[in-house]
Protein backbone atom coordinates (compact mmCIF):
# COMPACT_ATOMS: atom_id res chain seq x y z
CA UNK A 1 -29.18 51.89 1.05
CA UNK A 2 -31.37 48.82 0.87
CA UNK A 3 -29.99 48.07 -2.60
CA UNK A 4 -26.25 48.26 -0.93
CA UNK A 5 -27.23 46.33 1.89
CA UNK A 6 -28.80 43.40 -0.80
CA UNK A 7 -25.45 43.15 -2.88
CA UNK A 8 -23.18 43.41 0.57
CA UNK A 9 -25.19 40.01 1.63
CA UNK A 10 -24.89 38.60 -1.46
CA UNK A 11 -21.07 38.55 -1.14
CA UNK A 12 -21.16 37.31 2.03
CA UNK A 13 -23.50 34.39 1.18
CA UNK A 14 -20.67 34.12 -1.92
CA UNK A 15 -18.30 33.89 0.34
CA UNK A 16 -19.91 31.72 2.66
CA UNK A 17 -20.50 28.92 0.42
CA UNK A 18 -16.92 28.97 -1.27
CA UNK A 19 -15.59 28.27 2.34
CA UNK A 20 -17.85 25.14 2.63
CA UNK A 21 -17.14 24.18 -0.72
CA UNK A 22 -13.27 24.35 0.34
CA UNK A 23 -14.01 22.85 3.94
CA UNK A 24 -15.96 20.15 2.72
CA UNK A 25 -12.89 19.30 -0.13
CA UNK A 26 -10.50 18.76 2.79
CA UNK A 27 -12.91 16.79 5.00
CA UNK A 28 -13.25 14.40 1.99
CA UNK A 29 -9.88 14.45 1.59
CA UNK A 30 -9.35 13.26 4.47
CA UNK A 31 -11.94 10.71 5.08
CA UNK A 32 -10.80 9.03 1.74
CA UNK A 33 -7.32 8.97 3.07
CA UNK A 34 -8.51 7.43 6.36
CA UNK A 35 -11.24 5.17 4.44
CA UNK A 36 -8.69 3.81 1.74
CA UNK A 37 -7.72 0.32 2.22
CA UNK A 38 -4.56 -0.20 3.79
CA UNK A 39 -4.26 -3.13 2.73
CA UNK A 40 -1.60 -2.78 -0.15
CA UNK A 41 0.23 0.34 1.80
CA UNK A 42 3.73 -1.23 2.88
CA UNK A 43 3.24 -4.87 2.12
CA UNK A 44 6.67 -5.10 0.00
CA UNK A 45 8.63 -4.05 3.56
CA UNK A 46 7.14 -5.29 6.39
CA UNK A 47 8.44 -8.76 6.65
CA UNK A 48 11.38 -10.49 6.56
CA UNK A 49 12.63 -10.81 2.88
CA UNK A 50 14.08 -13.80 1.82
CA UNK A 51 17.35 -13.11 1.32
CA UNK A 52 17.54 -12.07 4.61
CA UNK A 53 16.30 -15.75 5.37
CA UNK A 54 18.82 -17.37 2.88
CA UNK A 55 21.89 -17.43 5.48
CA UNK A 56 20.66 -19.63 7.94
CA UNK A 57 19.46 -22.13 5.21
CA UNK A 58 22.85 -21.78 3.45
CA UNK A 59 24.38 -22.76 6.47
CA UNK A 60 22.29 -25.67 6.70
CA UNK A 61 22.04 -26.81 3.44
CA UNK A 62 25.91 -26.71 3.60
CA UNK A 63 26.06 -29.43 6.49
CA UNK A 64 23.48 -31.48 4.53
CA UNK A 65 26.00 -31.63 1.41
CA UNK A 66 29.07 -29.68 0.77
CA UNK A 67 27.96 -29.42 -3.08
CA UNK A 68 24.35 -28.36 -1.89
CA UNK A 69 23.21 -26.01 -4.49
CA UNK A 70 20.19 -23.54 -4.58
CA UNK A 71 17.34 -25.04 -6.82
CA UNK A 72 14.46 -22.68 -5.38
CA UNK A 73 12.90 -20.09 -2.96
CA UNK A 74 9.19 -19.97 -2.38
CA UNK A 75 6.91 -17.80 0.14
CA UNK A 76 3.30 -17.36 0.89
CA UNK A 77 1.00 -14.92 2.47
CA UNK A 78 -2.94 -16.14 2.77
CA UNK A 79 -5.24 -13.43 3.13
CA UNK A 80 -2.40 -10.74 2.98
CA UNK A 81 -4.58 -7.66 2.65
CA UNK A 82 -6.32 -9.13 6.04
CA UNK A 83 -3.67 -9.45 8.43
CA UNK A 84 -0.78 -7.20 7.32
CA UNK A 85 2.61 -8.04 8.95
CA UNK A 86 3.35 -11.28 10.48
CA UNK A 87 6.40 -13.41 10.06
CA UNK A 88 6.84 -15.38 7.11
CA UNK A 89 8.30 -18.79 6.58
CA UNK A 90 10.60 -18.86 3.61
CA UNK A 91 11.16 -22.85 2.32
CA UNK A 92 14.63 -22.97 0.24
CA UNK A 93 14.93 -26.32 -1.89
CA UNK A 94 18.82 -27.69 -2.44
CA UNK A 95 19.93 -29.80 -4.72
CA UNK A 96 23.19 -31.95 -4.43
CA UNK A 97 24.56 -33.06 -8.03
CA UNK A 98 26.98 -36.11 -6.07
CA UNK A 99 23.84 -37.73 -4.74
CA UNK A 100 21.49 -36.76 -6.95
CA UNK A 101 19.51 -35.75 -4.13
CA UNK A 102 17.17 -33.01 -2.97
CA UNK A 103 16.77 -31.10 0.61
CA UNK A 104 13.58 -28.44 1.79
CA UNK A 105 14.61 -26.09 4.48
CA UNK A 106 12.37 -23.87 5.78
CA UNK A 107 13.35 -20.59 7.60
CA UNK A 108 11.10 -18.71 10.12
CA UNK A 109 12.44 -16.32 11.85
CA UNK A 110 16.35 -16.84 12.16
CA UNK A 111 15.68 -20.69 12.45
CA UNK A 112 16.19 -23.28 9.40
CA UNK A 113 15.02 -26.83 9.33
CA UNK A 114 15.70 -29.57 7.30
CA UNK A 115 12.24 -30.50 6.57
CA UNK A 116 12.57 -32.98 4.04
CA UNK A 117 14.72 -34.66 1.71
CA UNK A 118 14.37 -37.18 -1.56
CA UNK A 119 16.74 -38.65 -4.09
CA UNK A 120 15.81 -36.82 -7.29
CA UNK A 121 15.83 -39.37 -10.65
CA UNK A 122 17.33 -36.19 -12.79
CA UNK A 123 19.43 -33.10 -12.59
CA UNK A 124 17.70 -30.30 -11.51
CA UNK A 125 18.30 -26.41 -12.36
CA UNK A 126 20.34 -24.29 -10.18
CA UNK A 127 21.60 -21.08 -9.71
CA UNK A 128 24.16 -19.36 -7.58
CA UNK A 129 23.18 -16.56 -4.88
CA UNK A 130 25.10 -14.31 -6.93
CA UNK A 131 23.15 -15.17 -9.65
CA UNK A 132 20.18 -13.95 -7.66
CA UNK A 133 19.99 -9.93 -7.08
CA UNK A 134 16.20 -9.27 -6.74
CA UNK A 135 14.91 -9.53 -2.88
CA UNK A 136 11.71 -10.89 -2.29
CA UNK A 137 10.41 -7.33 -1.54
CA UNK A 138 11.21 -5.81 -4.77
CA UNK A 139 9.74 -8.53 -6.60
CA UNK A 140 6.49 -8.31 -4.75
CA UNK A 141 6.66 -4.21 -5.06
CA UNK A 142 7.00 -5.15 -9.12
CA UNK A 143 3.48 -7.21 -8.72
CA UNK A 144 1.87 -4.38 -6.39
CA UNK A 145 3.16 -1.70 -9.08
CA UNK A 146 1.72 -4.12 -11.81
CA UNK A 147 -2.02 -4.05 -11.05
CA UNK A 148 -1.41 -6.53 -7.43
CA UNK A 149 -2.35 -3.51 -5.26
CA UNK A 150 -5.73 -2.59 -7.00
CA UNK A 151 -6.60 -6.65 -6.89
CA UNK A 152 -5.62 -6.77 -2.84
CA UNK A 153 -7.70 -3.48 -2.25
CA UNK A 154 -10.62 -4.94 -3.76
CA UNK A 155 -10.26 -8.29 -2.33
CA UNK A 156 -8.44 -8.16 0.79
CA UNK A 157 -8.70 -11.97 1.32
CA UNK A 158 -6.16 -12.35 -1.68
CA UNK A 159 -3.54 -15.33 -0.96
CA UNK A 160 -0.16 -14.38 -2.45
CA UNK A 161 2.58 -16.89 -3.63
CA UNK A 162 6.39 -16.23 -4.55
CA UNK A 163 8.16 -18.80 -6.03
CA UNK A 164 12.38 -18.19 -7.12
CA UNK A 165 13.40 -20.78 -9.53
CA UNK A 166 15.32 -21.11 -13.20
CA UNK A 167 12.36 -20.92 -15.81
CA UNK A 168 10.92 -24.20 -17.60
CA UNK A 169 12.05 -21.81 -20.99
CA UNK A 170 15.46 -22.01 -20.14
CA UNK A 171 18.35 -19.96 -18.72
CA UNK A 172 20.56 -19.74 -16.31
CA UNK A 173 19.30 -16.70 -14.41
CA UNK A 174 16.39 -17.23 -11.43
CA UNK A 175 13.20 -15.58 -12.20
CA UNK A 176 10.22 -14.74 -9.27
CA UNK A 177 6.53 -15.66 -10.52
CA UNK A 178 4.39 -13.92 -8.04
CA UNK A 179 0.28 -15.11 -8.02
CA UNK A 180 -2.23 -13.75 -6.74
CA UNK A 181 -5.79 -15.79 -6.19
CA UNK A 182 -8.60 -16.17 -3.98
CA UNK A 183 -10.21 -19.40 -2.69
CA UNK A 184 -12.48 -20.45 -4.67
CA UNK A 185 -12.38 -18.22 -7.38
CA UNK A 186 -10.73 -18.86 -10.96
CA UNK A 187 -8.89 -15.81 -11.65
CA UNK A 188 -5.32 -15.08 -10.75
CA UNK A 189 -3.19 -12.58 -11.66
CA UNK A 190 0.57 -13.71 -12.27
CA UNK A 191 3.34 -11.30 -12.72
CA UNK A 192 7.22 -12.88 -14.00
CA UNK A 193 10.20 -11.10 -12.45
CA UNK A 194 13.42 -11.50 -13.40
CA UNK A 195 15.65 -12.58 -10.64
CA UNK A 196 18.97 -11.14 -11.42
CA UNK A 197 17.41 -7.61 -13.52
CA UNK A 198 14.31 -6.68 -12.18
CA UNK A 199 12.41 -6.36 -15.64
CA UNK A 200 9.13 -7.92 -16.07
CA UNK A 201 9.18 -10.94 -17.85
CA UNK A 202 6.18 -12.31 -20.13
């Protein structure tokens, strides 16, 4: 009788400790999930994109000079991992081959601004907005996917820049270089984007 009673609390002390060892899997399951930095969790789609910015700056640019062509597209986010959200200001650069001159717009919100413009002493590279097929959001989701989400969970204070232009190599296509840095430091970590494809670029 003992003996039965010795095995019957050995299952139940069995027992007992595979339902903490199962408990205490789903409580660290979900501390981890409540722990993990959200930093890099929806950065690609919570701000205005910049083609969504490009029509107001079009329309702009198209005042400025009827011949106003699209030369580049650049965006930044300082310390995105710290303050996720927030409007962005998109600046689109236009370049007029009659006057061999050049025009910065910037875009926040649904407002564009002439900001600036110069005469330009040589022809600068263009491209068409139906050369350009890759948002601003998929080409930061390519840098997240790349490695950009690990470096913004481990330094939250990450600044981010976007910049849309035809390469120095050549081309007629728009490609996005995305970087990723922190002040002070001397690392950054660059991913190329092609801006009509989508593939990576070297």
């Amino acid at each position: 009788m003992a003996e039965s009673s010795g095995v019957r609390w050995l299952l139940l002390l069995g027992l007992g400790l595979i339902l903490l060892v199962v408990v205490g899997v789903v409580v660290y399951g979900r501390l981890a999930g409540q722990a993990a930095p959200p930093a890099a969790a929806g950065l690609a789609g919570d701000r205005v994109t910049a083609r969504q910015a490009f029509a107001p700056a079009a329309e702009l640019a198209a005042q400025w000079q009827e011949d106003a062509r699209l030369a580049a597209v650049s965006g930044r986010w300082p310390e995105m991992g710290m303050q996720p959200g927030g409007e962005i200001v998109w600046a689109f650069q236009f370049f007029s081959p009659s006057t061999q001159r050049l025009a910065l717009i910037v875009v926040a919100g649904e407002a564009a601004r002439l900001v600036r413009e110069s005469l330009s002493p040589y022809t600068v590279p263009t491209f068409s907005a139906d050369q350009w097929r890759v948002d601003s959001d998929q080409a930061l989701q390519a840098w997240l996917d790349r490695g950009g989400s690990t470096v913004v969970e481990r330094r939250p204070d990450t600044d981010l820049a976007m910049k849309l232009r035809v390469r120095d190599e050549g081309g007629e296509y728009p490609a996005w270089t995305i970087v990723g840095s922190v002040a002070g430091a001397e690392n950054t970590f660059i991913v190329v984007v092609d801006g009509s494809s989508g593939a990576l670029l070297e």
